[in-house]
Protein backbone atom coordinates (compact mmCIF):
# COMPACT_ATOMS: atom_id res chain seq x y z
CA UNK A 1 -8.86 -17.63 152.73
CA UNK A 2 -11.67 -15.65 154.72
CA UNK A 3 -11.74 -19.28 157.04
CA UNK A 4 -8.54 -18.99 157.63
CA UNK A 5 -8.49 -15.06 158.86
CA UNK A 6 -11.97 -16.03 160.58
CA UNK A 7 -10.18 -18.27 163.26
CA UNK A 8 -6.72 -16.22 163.52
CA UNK A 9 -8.55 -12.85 164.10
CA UNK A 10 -8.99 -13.39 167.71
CA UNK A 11 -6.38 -14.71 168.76
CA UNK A 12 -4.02 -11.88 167.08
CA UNK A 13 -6.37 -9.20 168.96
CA UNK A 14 -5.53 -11.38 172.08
CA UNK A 15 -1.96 -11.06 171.63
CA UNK A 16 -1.77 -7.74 171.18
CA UNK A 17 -3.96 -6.36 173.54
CA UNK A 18 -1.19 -8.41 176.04
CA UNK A 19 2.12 -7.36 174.08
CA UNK A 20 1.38 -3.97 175.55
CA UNK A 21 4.56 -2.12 175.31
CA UNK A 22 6.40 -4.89 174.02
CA UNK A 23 4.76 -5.04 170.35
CA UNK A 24 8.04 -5.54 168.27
CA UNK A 25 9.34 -7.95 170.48
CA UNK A 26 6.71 -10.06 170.67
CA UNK A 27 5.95 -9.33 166.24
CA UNK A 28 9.64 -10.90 166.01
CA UNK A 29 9.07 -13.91 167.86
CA UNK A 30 5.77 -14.66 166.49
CA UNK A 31 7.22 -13.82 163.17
CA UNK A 32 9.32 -17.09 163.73
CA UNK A 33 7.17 -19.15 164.66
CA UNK A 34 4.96 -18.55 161.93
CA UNK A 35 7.97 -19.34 159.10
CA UNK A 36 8.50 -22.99 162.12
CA UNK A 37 5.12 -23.02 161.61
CA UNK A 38 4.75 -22.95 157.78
CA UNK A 39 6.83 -25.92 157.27
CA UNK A 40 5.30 -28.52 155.58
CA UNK A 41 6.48 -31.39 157.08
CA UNK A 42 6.31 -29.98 160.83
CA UNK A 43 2.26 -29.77 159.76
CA UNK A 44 2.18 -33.19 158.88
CA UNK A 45 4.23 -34.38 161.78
CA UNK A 46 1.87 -31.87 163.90
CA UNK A 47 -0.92 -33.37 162.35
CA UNK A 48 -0.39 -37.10 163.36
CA UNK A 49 -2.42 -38.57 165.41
CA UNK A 50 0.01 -40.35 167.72
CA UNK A 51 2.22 -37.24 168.13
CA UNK A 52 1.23 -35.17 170.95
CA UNK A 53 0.99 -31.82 171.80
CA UNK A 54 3.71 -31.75 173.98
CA UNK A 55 5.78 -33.75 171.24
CA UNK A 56 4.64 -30.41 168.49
CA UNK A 57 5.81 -28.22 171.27
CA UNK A 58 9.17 -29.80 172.05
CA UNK A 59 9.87 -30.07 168.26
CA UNK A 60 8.70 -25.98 167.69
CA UNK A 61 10.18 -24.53 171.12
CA UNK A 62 14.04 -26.88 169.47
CA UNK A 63 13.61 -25.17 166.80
CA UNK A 64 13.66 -21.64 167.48
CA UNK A 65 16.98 -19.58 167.80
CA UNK A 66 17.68 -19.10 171.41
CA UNK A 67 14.58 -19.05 173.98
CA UNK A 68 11.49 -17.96 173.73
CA UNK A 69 9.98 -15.73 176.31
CA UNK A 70 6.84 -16.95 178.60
CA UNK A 71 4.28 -15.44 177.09
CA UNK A 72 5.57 -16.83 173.64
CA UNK A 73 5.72 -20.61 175.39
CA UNK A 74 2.23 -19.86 176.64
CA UNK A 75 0.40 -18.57 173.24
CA UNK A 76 2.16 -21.41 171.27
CA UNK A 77 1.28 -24.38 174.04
CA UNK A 78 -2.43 -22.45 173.49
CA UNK A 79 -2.18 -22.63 169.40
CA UNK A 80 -0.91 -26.12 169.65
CA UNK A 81 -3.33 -27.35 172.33
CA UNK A 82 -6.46 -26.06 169.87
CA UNK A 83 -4.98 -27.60 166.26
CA UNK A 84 -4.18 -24.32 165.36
CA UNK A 85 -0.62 -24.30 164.09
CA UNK A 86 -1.45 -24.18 160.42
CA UNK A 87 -3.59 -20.67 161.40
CA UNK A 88 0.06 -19.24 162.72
CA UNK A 89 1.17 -17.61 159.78
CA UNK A 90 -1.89 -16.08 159.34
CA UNK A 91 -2.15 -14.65 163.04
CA UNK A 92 1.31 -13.12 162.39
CA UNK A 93 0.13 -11.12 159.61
CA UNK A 94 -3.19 -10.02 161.32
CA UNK A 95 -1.20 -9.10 164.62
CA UNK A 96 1.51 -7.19 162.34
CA UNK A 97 -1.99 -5.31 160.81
CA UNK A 98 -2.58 -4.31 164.35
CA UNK A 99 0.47 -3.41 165.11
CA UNK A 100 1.08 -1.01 162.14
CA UNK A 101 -2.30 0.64 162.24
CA UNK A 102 -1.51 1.16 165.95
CA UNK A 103 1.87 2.98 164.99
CA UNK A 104 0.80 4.79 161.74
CA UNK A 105 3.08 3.00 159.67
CA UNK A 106 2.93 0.01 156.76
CA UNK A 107 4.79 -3.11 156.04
CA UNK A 108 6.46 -1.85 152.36
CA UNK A 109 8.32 -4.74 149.89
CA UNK A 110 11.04 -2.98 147.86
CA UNK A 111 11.82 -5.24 144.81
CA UNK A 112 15.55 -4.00 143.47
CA UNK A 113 17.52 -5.31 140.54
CA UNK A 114 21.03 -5.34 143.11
CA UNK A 115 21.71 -5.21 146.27
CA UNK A 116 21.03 -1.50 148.07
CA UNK A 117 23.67 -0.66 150.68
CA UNK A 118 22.47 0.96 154.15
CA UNK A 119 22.67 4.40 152.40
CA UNK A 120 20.55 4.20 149.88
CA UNK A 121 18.10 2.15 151.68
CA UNK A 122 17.70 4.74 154.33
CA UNK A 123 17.31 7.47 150.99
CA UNK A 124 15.05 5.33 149.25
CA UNK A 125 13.23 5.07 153.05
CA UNK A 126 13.12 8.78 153.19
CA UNK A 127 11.79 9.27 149.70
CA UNK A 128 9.33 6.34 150.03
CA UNK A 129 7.63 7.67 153.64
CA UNK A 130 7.28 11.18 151.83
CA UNK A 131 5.77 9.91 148.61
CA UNK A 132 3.23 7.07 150.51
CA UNK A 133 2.75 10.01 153.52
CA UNK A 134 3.11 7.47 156.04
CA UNK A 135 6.23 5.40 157.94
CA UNK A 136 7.19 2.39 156.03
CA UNK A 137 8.70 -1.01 157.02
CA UNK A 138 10.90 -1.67 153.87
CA UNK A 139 11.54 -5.47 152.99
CA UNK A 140 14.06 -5.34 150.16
CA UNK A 141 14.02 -8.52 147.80
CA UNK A 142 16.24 -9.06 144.59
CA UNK A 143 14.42 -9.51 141.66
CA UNK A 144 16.89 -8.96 138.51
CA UNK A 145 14.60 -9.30 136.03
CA UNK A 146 13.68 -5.37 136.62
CA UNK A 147 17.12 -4.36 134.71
CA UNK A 148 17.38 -1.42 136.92
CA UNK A 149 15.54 0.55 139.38
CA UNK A 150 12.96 -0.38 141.58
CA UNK A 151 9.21 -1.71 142.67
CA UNK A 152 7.94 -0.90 145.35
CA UNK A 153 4.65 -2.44 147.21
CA UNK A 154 2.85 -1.36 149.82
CA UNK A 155 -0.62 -3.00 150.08
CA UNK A 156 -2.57 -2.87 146.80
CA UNK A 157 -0.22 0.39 146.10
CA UNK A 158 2.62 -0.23 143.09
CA UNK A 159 5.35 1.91 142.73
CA UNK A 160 7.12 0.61 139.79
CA UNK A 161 10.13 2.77 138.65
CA UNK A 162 11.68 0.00 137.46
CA UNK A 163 13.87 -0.15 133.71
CA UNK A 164 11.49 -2.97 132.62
CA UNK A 165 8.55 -1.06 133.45
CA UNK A 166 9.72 1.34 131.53
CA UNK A 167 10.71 -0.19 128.59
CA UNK A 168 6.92 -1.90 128.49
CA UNK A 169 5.60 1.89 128.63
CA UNK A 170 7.63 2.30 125.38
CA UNK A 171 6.97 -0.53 124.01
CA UNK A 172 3.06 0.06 124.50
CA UNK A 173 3.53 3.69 122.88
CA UNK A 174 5.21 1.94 119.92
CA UNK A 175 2.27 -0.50 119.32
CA UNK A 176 -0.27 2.07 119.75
């Protein structure tokens, strides 16, 4: 939704031009609150009229393991206070855009038929920076309909070395 990226653009730029130093700290913490904030039901509840902001903030800020930092209380009193809670997992993406063309690297989903242990993760990471030429933040998710093997996304870029993929190769050489 271009509405949608419209109103979150500035206020991801905001937050990281005052993350400075601190840009995966504060990318984990807004992180959270966007999944809080993706809830369903806290929208609606967010979204009633005889609920106040204060009330929103008391039932995000209880919500989120351990304590957020100031400047975390401050940007989501700010998002609440505009009607903006809805936008907040949008700003989380567009500030982790920011974040990863500041350090060169890519947000990466690795779709795997099992589990990878830390080994082969960290070889498939290897293998995956060289092949993309850039650093990339792997996200593994299970997906056993693959068979075996693996998919790998990275923006509109597909990797698919998967078994499935390659039995649809074979079975599209068979047809033709």
């Amino acid at each position: 939704m271009a509405e949608l990226a419209t109103i979150a653009r500035p206020y991801a730029e905001a937050l990281f031009k005052t993350a400075g130093s601190d840009l995966g700290g504060t990318a984990v913490w807004l992180d959270e609150l966007a999944t809080i904030a993706g809830n369903v039901q806290l929208q609606q509840y967010a979204g009633n009229p005889s609920v106040t902001a204060a009330q929103t903030f008391d039932v995000m800020s209880g919500v989120v393991q351990g304590s957020l930092p100031d400047a975390a209380r401050n940007f989501l009193r700010t998002v609440i206070d505009n009607g903006r809670i809805g936008v907040l997992p949008e700003i989380a993406s567009q500030f982790r855009a920011l974040k990863n063309a500041h350090s060169g690297s890519s947000d990466a989903t690795v779709y795997s038929a099992f589990a990878l242990d830390d080994a082969a993760l960290a070889d498939l990471a290897a293998t995956l920076d060289k092949r993309f030429g850039r650093k990339l933040n792997l996200k593994v998710e299970l997906e056993p309909a693959l068979i075996g093997g693996v998919r790998v996304v990275v923006g509109d870029e597909v990797l698919d070395t998967s078994v499935k993929a390659r039995l649809e190769q074979m079975k599209m050489a068979l047809i033709a």
